[in-house]
C-alpha atoms as a PDB file:
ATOM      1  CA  UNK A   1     -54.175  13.128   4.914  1.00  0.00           C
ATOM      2  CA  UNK A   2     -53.184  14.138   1.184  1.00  0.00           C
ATOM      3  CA  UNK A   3     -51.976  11.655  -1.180  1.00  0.00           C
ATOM      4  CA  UNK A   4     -49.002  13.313  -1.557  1.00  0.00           C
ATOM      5  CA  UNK A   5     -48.278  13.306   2.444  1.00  0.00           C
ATOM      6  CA  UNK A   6     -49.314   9.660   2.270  1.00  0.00           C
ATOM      7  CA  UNK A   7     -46.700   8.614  -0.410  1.00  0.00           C
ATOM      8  CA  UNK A   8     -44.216  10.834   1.461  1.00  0.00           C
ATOM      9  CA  UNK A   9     -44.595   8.261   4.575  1.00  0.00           C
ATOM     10  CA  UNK A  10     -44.690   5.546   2.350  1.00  0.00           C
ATOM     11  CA  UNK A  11     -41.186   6.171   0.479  1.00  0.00           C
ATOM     12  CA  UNK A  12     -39.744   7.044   4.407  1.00  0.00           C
ATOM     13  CA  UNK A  13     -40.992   3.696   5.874  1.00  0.00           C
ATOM     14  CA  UNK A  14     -40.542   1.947   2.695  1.00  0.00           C
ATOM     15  CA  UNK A  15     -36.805   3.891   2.340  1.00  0.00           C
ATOM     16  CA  UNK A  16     -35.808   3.103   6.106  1.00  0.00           C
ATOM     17  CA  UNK A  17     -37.112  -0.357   5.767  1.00  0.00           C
ATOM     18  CA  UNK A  18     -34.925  -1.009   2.302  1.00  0.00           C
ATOM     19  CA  UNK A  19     -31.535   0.515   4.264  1.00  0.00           C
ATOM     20  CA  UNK A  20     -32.143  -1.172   7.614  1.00  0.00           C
ATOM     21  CA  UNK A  21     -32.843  -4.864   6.691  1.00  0.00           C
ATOM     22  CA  UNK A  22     -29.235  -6.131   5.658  1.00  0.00           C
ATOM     23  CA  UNK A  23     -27.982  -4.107   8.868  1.00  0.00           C
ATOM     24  CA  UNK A  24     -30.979  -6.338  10.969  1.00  0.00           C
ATOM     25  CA  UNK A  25     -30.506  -9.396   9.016  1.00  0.00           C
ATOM     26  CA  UNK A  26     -26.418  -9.413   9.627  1.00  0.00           C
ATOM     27  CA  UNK A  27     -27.316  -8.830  13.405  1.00  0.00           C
ATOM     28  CA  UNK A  28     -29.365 -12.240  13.216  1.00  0.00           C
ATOM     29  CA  UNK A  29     -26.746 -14.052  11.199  1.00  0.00           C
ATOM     30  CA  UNK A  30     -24.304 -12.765  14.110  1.00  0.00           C
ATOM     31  CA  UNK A  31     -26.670 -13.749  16.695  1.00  0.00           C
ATOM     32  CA  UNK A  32     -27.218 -17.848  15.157  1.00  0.00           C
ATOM     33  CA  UNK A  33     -23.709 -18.131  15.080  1.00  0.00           C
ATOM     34  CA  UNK A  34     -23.819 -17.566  10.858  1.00  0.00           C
ATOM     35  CA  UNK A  35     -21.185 -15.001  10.513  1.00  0.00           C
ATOM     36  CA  UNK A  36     -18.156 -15.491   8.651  1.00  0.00           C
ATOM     37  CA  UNK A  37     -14.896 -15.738  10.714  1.00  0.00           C
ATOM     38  CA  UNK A  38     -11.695 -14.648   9.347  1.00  0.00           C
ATOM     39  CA  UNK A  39      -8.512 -16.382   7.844  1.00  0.00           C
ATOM     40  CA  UNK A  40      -8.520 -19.017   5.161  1.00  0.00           C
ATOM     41  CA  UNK A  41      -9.676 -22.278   4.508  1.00  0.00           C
ATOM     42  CA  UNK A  42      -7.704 -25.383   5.238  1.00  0.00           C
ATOM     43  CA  UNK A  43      -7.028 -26.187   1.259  1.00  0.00           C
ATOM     44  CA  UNK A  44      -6.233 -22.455   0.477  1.00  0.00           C
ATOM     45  CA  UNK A  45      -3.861 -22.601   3.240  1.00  0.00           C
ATOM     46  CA  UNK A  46      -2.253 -25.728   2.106  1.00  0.00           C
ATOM     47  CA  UNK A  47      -2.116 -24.440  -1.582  1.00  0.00           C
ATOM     48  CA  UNK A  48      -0.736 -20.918  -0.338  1.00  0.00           C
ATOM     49  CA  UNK A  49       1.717 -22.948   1.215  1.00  0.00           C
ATOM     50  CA  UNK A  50       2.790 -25.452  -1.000  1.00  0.00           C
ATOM     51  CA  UNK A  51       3.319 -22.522  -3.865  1.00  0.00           C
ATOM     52  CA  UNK A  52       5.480 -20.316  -0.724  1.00  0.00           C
ATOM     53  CA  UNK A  53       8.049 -23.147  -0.632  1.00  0.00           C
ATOM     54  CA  UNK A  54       8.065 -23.345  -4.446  1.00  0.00           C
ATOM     55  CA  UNK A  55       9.466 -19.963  -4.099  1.00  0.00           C
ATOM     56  CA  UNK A  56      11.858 -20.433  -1.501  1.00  0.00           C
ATOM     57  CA  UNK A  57      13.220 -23.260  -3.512  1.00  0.00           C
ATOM     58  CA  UNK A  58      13.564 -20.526  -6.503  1.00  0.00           C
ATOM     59  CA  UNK A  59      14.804 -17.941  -4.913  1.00  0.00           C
ATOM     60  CA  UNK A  60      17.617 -20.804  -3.110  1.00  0.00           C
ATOM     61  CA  UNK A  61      18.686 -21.460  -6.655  1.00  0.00           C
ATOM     62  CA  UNK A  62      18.719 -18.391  -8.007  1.00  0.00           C
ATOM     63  CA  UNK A  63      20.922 -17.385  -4.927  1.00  0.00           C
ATOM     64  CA  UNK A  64      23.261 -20.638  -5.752  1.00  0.00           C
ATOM     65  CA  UNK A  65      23.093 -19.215  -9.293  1.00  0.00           C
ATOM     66  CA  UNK A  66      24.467 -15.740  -8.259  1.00  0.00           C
ATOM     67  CA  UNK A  67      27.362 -17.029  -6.111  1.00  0.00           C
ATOM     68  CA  UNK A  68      28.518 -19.026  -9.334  1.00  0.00           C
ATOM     69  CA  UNK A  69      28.587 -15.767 -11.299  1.00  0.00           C
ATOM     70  CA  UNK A  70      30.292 -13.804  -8.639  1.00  0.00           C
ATOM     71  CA  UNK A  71      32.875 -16.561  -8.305  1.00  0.00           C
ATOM     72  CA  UNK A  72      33.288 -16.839 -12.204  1.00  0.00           C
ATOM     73  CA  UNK A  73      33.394 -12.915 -12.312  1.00  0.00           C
ATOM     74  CA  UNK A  74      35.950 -12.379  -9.741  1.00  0.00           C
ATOM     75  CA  UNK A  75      38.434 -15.266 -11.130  1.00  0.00           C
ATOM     76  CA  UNK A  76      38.126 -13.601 -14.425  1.00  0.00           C
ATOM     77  CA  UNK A  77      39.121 -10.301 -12.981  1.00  0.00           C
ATOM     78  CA  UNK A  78      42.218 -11.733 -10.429  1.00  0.00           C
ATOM     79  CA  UNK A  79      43.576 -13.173 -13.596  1.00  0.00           C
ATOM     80  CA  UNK A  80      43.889  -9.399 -15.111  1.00  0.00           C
ATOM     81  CA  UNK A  81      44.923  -8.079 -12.259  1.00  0.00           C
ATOM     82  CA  UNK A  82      48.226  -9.798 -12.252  1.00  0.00           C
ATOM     83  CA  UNK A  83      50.959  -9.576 -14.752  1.00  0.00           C
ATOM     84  CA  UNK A  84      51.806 -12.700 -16.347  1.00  0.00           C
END
């Protein structure tokens, strides 16, 4: 065997070895029970949460906020309508 044919089989072996290892090593994560599962932890849930009913209680007021200014509008605009 050359020395070129032998670093030829040495850059395969090493190149298959360097592509398949994180593949094997997630396999043995899987297989110990290691693996990530999904969703979110408990605090991120209960921060996502908290901050979700900050905006509801935003967008409530903002709503409230809008009625007023329809209401104010549309009393502005019966009192034209009319001749005194």
């Amino acid at each position: 065997m050359s020395p070129s044919e032998g670093a030829a089989i040495f850059l395969i072996f090493g190149g298959g070895f360097w592509v398949i290892r994180p593949v094997a090593a997630a396999i043995a994560k899987r297989i110990a029970g290691e693996h990530r599962r999904p969703g979110i932890e408990p605090a991120e849930r209960d921060e996502i949460l908290d901050e979700l009913q900050r905006v509801r209680e935003e967008l409530t007021e903002l709503a409230e906020r809008m009625d007023f200014a329809e209401r104010l509008l549309a009393k502005q605009n019966e009192g034209g309508r009319l001749p005194p």
